[in-house]
C-alpha atoms as a PDB file:
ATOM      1  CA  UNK A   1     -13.644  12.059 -11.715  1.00  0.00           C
ATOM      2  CA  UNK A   2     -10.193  13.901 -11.205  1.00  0.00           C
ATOM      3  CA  UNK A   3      -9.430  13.704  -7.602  1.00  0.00           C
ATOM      4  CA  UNK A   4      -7.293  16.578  -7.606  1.00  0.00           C
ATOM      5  CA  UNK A   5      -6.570  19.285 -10.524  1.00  0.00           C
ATOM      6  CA  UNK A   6      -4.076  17.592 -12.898  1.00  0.00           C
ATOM      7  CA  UNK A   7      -2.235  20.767 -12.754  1.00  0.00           C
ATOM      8  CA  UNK A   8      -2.328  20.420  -8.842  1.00  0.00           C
ATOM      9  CA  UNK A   9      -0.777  16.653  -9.208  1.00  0.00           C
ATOM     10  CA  UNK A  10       1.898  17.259 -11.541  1.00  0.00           C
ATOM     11  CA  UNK A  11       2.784  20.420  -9.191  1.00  0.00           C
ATOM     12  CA  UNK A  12       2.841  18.042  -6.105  1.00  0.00           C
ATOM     13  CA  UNK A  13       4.915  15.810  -8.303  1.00  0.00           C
ATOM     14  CA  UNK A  14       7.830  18.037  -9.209  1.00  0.00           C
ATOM     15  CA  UNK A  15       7.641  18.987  -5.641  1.00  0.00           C
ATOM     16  CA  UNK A  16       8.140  16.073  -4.401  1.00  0.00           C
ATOM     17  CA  UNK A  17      11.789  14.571  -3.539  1.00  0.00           C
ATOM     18  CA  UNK A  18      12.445  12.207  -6.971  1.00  0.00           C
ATOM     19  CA  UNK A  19      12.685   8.186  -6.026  1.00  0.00           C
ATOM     20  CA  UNK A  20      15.945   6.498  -6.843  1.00  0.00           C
ATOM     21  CA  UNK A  21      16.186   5.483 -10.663  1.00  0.00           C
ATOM     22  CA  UNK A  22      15.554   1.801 -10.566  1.00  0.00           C
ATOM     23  CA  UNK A  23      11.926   3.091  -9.175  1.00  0.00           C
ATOM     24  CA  UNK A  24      12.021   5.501 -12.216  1.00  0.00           C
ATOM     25  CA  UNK A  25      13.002   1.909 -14.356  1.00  0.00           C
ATOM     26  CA  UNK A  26      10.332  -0.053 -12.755  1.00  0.00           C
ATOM     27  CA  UNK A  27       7.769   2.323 -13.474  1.00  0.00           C
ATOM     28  CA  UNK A  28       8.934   2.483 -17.211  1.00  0.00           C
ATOM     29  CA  UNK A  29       9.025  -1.187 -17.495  1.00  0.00           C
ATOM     30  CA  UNK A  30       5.317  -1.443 -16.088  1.00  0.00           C
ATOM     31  CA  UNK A  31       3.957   1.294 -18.214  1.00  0.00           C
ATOM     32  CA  UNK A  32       5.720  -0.980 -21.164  1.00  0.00           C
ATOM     33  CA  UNK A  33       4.386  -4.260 -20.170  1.00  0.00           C
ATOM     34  CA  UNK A  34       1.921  -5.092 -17.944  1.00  0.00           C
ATOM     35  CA  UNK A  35      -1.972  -4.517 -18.108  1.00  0.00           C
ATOM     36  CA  UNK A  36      -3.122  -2.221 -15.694  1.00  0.00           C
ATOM     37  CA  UNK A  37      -0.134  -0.402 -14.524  1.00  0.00           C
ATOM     38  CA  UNK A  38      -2.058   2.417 -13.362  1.00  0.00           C
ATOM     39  CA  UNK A  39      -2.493   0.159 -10.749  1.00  0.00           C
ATOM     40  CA  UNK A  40       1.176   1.026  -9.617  1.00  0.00           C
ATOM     41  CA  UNK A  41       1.741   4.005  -7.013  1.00  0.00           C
ATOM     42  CA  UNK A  42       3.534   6.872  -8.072  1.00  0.00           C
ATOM     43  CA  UNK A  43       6.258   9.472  -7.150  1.00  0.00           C
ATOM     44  CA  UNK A  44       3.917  11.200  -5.148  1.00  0.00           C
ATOM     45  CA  UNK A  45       2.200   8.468  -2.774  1.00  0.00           C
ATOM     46  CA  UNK A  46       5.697   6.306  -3.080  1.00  0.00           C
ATOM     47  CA  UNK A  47       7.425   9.059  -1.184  1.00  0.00           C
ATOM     48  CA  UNK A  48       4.871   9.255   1.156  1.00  0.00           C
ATOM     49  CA  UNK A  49       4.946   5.687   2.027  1.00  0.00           C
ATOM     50  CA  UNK A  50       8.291   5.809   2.950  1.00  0.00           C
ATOM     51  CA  UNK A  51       8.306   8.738   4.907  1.00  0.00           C
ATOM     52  CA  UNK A  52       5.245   7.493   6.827  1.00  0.00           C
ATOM     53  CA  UNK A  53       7.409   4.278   7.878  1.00  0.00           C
ATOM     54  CA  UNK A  54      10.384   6.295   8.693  1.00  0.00           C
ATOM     55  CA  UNK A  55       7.809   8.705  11.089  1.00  0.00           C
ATOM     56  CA  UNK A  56       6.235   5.179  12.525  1.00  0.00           C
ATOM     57  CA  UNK A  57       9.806   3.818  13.574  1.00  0.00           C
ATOM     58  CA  UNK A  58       8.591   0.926  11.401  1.00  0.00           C
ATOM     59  CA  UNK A  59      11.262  -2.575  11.457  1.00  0.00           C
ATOM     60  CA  UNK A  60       8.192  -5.058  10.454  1.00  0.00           C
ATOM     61  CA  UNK A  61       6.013  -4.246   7.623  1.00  0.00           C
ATOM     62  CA  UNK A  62       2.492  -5.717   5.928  1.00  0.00           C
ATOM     63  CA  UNK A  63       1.616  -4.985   2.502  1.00  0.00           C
ATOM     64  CA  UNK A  64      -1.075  -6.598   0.875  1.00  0.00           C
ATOM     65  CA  UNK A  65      -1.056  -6.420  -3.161  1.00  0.00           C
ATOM     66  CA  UNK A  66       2.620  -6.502  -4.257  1.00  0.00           C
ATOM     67  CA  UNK A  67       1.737  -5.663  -8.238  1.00  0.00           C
ATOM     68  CA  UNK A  68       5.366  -4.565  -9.329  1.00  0.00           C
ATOM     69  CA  UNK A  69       7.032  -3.994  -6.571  1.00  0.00           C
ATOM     70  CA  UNK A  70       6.653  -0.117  -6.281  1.00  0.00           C
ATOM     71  CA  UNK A  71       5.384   0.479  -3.027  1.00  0.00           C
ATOM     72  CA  UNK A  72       7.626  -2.137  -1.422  1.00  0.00           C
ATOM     73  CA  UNK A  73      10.873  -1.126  -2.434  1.00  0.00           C
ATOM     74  CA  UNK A  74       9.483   2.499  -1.349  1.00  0.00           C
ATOM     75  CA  UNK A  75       8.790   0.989   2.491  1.00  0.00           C
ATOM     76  CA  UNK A  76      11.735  -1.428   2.336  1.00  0.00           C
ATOM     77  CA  UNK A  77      13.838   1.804   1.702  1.00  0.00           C
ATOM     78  CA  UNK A  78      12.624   3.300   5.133  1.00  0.00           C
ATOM     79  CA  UNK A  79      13.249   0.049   7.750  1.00  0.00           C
ATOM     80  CA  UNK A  80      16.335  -0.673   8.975  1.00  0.00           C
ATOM     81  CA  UNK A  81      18.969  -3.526   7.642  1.00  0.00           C
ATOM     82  CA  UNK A  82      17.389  -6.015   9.599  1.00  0.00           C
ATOM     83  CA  UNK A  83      13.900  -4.916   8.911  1.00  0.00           C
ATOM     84  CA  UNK A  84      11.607  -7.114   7.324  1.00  0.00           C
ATOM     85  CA  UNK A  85       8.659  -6.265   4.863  1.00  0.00           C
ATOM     86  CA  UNK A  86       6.291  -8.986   4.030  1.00  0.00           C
ATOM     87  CA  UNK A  87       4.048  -8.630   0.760  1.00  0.00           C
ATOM     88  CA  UNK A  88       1.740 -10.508  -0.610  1.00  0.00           C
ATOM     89  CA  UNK A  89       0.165 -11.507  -4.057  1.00  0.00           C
ATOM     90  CA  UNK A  90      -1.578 -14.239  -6.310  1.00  0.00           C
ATOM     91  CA  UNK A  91      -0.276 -12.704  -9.442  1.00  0.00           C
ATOM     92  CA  UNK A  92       2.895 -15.204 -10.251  1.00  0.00           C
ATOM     93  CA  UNK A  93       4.058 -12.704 -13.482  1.00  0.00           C
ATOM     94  CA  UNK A  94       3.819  -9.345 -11.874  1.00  0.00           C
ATOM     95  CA  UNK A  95       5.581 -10.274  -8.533  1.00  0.00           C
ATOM     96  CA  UNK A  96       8.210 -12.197 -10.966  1.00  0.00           C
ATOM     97  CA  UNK A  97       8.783  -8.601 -12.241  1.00  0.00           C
ATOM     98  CA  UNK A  98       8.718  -7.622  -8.551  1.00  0.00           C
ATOM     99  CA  UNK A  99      11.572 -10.089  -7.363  1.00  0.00           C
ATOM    100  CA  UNK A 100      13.820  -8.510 -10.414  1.00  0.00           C
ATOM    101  CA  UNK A 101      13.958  -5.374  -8.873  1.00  0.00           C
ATOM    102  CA  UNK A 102      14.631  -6.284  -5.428  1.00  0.00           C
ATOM    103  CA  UNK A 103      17.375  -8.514  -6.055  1.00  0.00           C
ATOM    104  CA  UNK A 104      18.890  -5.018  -7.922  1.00  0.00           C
ATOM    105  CA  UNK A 105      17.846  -2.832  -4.652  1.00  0.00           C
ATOM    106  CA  UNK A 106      20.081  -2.526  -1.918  1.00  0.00           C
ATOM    107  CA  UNK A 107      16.560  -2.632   0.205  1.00  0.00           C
ATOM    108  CA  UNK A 108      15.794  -5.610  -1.470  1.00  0.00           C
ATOM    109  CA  UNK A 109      16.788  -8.230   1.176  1.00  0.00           C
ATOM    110  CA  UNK A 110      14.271  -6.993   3.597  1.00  0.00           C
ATOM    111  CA  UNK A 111      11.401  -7.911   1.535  1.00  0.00           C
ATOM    112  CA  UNK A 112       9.547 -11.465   1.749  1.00  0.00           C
ATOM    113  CA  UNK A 113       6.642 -12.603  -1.118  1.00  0.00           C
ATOM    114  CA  UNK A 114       4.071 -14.506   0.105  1.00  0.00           C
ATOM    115  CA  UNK A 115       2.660 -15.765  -3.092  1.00  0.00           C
ATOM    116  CA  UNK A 116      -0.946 -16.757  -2.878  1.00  0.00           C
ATOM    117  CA  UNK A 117      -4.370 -15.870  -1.109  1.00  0.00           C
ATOM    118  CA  UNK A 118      -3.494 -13.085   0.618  1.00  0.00           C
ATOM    119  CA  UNK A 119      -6.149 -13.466   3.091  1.00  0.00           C
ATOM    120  CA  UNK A 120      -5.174 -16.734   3.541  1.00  0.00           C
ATOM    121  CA  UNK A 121      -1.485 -15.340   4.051  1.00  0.00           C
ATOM    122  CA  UNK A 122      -2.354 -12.923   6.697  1.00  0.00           C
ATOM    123  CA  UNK A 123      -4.425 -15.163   8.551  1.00  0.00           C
ATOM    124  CA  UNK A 124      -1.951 -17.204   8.694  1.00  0.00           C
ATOM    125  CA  UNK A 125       0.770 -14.869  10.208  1.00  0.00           C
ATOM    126  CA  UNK A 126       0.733 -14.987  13.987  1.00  0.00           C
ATOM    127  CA  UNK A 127      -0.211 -11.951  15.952  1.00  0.00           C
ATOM    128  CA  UNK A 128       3.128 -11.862  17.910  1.00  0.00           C
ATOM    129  CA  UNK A 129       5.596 -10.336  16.672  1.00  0.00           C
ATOM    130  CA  UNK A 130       3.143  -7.252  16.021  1.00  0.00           C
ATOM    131  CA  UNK A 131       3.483  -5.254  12.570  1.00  0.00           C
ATOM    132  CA  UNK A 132       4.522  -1.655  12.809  1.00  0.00           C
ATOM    133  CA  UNK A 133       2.826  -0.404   9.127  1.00  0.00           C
ATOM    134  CA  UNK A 134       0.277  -2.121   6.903  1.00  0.00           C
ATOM    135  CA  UNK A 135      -0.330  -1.218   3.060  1.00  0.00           C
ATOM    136  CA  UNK A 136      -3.738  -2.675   1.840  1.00  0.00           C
ATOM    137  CA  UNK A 137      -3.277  -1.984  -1.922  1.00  0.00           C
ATOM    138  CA  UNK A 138      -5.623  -5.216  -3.295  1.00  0.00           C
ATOM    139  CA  UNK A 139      -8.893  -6.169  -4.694  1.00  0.00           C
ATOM    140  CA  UNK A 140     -11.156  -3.834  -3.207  1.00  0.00           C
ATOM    141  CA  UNK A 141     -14.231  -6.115  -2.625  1.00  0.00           C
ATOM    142  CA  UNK A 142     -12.325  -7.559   0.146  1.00  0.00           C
ATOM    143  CA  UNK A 143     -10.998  -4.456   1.910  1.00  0.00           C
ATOM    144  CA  UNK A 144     -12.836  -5.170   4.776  1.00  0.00           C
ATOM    145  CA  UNK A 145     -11.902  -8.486   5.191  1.00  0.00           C
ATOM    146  CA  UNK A 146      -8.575  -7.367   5.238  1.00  0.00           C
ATOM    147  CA  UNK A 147      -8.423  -4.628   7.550  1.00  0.00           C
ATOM    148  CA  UNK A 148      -9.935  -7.042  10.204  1.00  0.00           C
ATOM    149  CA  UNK A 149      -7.225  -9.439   9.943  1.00  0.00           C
ATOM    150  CA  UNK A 150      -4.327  -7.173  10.115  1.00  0.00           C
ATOM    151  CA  UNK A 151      -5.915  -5.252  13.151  1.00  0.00           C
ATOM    152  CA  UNK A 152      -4.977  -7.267  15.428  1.00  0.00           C
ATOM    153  CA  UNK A 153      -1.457  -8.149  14.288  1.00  0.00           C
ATOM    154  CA  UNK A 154      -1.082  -4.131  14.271  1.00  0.00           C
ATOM    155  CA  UNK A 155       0.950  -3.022  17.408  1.00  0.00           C
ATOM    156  CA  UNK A 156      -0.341  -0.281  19.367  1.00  0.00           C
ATOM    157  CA  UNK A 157       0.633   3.068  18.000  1.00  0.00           C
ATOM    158  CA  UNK A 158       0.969   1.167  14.123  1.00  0.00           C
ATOM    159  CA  UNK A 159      -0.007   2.889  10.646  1.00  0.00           C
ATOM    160  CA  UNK A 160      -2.853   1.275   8.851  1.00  0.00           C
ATOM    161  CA  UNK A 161      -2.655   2.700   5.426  1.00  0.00           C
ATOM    162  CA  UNK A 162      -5.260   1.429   2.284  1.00  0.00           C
ATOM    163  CA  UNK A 163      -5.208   3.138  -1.081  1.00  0.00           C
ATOM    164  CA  UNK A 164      -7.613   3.931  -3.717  1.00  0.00           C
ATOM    165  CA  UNK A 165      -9.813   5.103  -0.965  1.00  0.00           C
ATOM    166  CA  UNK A 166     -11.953   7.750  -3.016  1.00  0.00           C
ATOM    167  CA  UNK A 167     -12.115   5.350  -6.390  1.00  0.00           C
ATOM    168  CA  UNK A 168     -11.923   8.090  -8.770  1.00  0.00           C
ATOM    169  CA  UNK A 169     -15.435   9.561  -7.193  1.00  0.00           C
ATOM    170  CA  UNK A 170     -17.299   6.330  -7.350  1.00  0.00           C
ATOM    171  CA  UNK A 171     -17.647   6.613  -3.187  1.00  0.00           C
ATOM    172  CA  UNK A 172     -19.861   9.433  -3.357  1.00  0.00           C
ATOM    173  CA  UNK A 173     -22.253   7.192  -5.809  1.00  0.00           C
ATOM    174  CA  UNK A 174     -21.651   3.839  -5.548  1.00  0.00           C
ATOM    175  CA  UNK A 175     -23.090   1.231  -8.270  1.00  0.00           C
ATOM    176  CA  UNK A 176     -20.219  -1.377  -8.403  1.00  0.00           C
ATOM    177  CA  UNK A 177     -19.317  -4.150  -5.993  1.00  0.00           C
ATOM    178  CA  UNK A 178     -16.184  -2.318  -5.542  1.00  0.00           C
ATOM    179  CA  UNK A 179     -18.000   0.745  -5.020  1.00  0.00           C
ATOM    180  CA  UNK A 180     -20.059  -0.427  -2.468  1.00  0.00           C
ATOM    181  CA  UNK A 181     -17.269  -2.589  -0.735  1.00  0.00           C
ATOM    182  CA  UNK A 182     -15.046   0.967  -0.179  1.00  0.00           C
ATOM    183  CA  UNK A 183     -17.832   2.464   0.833  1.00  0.00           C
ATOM    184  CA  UNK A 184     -17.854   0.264   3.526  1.00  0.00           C
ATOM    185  CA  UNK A 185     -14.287   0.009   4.343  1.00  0.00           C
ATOM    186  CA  UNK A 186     -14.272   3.844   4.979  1.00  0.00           C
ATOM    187  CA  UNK A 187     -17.613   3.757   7.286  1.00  0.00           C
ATOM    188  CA  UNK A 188     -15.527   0.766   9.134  1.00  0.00           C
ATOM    189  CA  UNK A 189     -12.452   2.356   9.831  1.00  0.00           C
ATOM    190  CA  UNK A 190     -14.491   5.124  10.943  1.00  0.00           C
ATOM    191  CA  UNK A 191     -16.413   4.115  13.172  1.00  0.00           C
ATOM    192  CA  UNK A 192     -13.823   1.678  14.305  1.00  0.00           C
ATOM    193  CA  UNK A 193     -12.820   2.479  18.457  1.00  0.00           C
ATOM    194  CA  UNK A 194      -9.160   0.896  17.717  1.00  0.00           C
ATOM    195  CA  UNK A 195      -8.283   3.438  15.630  1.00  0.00           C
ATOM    196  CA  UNK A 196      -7.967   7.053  15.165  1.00  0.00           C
ATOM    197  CA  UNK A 197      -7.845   7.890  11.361  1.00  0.00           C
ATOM    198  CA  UNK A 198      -7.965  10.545   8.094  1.00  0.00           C
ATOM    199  CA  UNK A 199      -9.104   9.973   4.667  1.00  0.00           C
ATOM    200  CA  UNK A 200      -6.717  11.839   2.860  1.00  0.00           C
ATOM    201  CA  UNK A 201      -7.400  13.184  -1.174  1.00  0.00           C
ATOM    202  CA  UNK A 202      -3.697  11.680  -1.633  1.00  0.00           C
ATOM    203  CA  UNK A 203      -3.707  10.548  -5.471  1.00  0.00           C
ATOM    204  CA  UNK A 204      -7.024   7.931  -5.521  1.00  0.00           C
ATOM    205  CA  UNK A 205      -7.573   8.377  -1.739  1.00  0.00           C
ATOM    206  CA  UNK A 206      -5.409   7.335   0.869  1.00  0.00           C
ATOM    207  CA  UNK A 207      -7.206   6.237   4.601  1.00  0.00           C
ATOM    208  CA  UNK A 208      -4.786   6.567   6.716  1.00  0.00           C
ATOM    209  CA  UNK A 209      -5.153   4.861  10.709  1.00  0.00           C
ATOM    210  CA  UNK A 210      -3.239   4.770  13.853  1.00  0.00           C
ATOM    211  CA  UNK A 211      -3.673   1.830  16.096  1.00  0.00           C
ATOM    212  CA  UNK A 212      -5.031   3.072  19.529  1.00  0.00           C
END
């Protein structure tokens, strides 16, 4: 299922202010190499990223699924010099492809991999210092898991963010373990009292959460 009209998305696309051309050369190289690059965010939901961190005032970042390094150097772009992003991954070869393009970004510097579980990285990130934005862009069947160990290493007044929150449709009939486990995640978030949130129709659903 089509989200939004392809028409509508490649409208919202040329609308939207182009990314600097090593994104445009990252995206190329993905498409040209590695399995699953649909898997990468786009123009569209890249921008918004960084514009979200810029609104949130965000110096310390959390993103969970690196992949190639799209999203990051989006949020890296929006903190300050001294801003840090941490992002992590089990996938050795994609965040290899990752660490290429942020040693050619000028953002690059501001980004950490933690390469491994990436439950088991969070977890092991103190609460103090506080993150100001979270990006939960990994295996799905552990979404929930997720969101309640970055919670409380949120600040108050933080952005939550988690994509592919729709699954192409598969929310609205779920069959899957995936299904099911997004399902959950959005009934979670909602009904969470520590946040306020939105479930946007941004690309393949973005839920989107403010830290009370």
């Amino acid at each position: 299922m089509n989200i939004v009209d392809p028409d509508i998305e490649r409208y919202a696309h040329d609308h939207t202010r182009q990314r600097p051309p090593l994104l445009d050369e990252l995206r190329e190289v993905t498409y040209a190499g590695v399995p699953d690059p649909q898997m990468q965010v786009g123009r569209v939901e890249g921008a918004l990223l960084k514009l979200l961190a810029s609104l949130a005032g965000a110096r310390r970042a959390l993103e969970i699924g690196t992949f190639t390094g799209y999203s990051a150097l989006c949020i890296a772009e929006a903190l300050p010099d001294d801003g840090e992003l941490i992002t992590c991954d089990r996938d050795p070869d994609v965040t290899r492809i990752a660490r290429s393009f942020f040693d050619r970004s000028e953002h690059g510097h501001k980004i950490r991999i933690a390469l491994g579980d990436a439950l088991a990285s969070v977890r092991a990130l103190p609460e103090d210092p506080p993150f100001d934005l979270v990006f939960i862009d990994a295996d799905k069947e552990r979404y929930v898991d997720y969101y309640e160990a970055v919670v409380p290493r949120l600040r108050s007044g933080g952005l939550l963010l988690a994509d592919n929150t729709l699954w192409s449709g598969r929310v609205l009939d779920p069959r899957a373990d995936s299904d099911r486990a997004l399902v959950a995640f959005n009934a979670r978030v909602t009904a969470d009292p520590r946040v306020e949130n939105v479930l946007l129709t941004v690309r393949d659903g973005l839920m989107l959460a403010r830290k009370r």
